[in-house]
Protein backbone atom coordinates (compact mmCIF):
# COMPACT_ATOMS: atom_id res chain seq x y z
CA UNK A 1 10.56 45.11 9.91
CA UNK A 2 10.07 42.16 7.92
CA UNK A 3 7.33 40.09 7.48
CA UNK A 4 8.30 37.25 9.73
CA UNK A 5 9.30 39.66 12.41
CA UNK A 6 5.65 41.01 12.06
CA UNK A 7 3.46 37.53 11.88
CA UNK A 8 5.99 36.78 14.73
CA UNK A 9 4.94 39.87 16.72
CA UNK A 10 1.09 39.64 16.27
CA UNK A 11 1.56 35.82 17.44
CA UNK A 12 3.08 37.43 20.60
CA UNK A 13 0.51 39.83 21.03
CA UNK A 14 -2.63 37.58 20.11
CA UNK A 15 -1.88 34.16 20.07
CA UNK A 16 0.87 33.72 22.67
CA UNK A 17 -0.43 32.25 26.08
CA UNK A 18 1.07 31.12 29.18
CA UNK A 19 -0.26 28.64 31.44
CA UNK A 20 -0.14 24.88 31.68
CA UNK A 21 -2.15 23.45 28.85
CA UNK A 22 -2.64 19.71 27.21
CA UNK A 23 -1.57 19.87 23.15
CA UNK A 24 -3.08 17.67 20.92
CA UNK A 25 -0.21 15.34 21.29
CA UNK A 26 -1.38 14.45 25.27
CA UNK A 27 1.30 16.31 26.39
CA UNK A 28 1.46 19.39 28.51
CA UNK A 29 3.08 22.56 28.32
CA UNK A 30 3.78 25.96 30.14
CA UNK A 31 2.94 28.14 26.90
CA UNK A 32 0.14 27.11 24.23
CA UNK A 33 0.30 29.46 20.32
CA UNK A 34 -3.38 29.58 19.28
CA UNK A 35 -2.83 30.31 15.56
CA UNK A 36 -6.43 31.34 14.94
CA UNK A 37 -6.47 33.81 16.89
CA UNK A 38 -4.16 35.46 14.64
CA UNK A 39 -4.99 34.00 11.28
CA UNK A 40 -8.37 34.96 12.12
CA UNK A 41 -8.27 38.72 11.98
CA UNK A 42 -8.52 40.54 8.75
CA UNK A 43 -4.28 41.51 9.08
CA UNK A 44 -3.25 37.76 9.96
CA UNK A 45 -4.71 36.33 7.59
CA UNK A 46 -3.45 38.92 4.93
CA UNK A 47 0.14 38.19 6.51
CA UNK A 48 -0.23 34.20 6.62
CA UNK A 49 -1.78 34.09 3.35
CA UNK A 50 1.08 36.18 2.03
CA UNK A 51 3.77 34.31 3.74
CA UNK A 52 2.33 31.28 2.80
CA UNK A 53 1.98 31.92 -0.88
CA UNK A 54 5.57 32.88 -1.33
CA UNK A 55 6.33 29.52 -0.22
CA UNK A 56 4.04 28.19 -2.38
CA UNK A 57 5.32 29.90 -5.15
CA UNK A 58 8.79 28.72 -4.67
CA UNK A 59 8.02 25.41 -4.85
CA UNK A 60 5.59 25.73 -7.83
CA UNK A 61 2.25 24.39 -5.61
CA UNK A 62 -0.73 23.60 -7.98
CA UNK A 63 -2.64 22.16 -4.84
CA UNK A 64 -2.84 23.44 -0.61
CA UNK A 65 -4.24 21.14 2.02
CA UNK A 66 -4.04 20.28 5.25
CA UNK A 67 -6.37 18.50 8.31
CA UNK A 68 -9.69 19.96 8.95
CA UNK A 69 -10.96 21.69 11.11
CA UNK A 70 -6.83 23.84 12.13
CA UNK A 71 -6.04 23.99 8.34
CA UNK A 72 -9.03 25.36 6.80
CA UNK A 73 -8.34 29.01 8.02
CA UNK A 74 -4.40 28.91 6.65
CA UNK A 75 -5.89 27.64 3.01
CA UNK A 76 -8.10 30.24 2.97
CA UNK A 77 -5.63 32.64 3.78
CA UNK A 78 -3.62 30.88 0.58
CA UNK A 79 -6.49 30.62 -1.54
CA UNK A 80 -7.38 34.66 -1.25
CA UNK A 81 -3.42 35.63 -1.53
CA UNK A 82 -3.17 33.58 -4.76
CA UNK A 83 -6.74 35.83 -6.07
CA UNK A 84 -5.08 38.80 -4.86
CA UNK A 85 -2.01 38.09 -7.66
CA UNK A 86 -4.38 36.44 -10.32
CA UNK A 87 -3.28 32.97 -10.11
CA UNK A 88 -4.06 29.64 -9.97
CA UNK A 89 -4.30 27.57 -6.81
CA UNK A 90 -6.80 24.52 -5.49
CA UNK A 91 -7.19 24.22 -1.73
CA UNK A 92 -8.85 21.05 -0.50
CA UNK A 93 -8.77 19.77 3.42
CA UNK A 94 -8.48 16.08 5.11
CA UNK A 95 -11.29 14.96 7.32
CA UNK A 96 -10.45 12.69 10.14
CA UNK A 97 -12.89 9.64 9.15
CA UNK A 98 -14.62 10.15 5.59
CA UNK A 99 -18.29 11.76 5.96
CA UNK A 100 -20.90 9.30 5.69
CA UNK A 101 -23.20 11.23 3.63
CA UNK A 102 -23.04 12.89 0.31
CA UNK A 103 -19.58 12.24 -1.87
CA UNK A 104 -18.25 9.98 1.17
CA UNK A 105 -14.86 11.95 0.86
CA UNK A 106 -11.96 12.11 3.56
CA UNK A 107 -10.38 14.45 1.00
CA UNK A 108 -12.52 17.63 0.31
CA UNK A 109 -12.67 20.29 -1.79
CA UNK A 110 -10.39 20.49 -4.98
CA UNK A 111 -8.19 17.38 -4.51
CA UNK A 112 -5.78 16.25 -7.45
CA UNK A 113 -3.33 13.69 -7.02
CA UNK A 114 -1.30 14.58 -9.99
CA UNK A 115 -0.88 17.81 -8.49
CA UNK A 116 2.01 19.82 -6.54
CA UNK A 117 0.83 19.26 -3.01
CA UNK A 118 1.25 21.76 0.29
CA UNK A 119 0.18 20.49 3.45
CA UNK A 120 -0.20 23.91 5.86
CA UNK A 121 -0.45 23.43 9.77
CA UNK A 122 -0.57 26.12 12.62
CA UNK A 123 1.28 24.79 14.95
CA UNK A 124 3.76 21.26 14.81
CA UNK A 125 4.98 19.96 18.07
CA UNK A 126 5.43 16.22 16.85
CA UNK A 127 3.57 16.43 13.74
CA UNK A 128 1.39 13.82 14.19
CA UNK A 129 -1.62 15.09 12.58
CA UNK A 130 0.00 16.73 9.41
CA UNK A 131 1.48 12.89 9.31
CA UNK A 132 -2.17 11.71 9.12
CA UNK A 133 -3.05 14.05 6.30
CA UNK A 134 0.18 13.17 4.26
CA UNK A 135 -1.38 9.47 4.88
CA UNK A 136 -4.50 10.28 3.31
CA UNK A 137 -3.03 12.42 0.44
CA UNK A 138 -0.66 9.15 -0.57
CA UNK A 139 -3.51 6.71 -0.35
CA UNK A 140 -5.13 9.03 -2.59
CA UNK A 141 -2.20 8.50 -5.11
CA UNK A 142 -0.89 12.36 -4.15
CA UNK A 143 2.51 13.23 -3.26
CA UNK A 144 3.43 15.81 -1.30
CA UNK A 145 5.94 18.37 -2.01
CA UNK A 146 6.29 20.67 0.61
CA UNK A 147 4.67 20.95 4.74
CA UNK A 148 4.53 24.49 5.43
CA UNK A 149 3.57 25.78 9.51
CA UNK A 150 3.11 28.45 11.07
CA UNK A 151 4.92 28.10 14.26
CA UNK A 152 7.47 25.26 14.98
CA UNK A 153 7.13 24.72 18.58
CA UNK A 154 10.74 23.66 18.24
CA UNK A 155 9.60 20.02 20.36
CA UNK A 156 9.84 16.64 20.01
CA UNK A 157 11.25 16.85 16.47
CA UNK A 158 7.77 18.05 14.79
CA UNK A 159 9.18 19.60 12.02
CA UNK A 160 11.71 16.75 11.00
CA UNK A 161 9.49 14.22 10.86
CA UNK A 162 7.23 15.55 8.36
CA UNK A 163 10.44 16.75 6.35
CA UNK A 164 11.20 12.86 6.51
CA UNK A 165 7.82 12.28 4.90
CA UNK A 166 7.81 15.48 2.14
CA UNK A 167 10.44 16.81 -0.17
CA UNK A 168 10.50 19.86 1.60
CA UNK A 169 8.62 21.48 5.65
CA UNK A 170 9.19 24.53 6.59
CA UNK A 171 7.96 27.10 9.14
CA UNK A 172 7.41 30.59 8.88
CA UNK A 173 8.17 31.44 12.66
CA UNK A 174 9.45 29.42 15.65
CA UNK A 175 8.65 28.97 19.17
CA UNK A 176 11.72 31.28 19.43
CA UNK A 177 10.85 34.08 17.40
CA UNK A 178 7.61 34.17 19.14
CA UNK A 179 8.98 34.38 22.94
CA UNK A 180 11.27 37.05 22.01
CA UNK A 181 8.58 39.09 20.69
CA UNK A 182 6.47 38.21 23.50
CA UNK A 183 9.39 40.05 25.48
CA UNK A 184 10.97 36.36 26.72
């Protein structure tokens, strides 16, 4: 079994909920992927940060972001995978408004603009928040190179809008891939 097929499996088994929920977006849906609930266990985040960092790897990534509070767990994951092969890899995360205290950042953590940027997100359904972080990396003078996520909910055309904004977005499962291991 690959990898994929796994992350896809435990997001079945630990993540995958029916039900009628409200997504960030406003809008509602039968099924809601809680990402943490998988990232957060000692084997997700082993198999996210290890998915992850192959992609990051491929696209030569200096630098991995993404909007705090969702992203923090997925460049952690990154952060300990790229320790785990001896390399080198910054993680930093966007704030919604700056803090008012202290350095007054919206970017935190180990920002460089002149760096390779990845944006990770959990879960993209119209992308509207990993479109707000690619804001604040640009206004920062960064570029960013690839959006990696989790799970493409497959909706509303999540995924191609921030490959509209990035030189590369990618996901590591779909909504798909997580159904059918779910059973349908």
């Amino acid at each position: 079994m690959s990898d994929r097929e796994r992350l896809a499996q435990m997001l079945a088994r630990l993540s995958y909920k029916r039900g009628s929920f409200t997504l960030a977006s406003g809008k509602t849906s039968d099924f809601y992927v809680d990402v943490k609930q998988t990232v957060l266990t000692a084997e997700g985040t082993a198999l996210v940060g290890s998915l992850l960092y192959e992609q990051l790897c491929k696209h030569r990534i200096a630098s991995v972001g993404g909007m705090a509070v969702g992203a923090v767990p997925l460049v952690s994951a990154c952060l300990a995978a790229a320790g785990a092969a001896h390399a080198s890899l910054d993680g930093f995360f966007v704030r919604k408004e700056a803090k008012d205290h202290g350095t007054a950042r919206k970017l935190d953590g180990r920002f460089d603009a002149g760096a390779r940027i990845c944006l990770v997100e959990d879960v993209v359904t119209t992308g509207e928040s990993t479109l707000h972080a690619i804001d604040a990396v640009e206004a920062a003078g960064g570029r960013v190179t690839l959006v990696a996520v989790v799970v493409d909910r497959q909706e509303d055309g999540g995924l191609a809008r921030l490959a509209a904004r990035a030189e590369h977005a990618i996901a590591l499962v779909t909504r798909a891939e997580v159904i059918a291991a779910a059973g349908g």
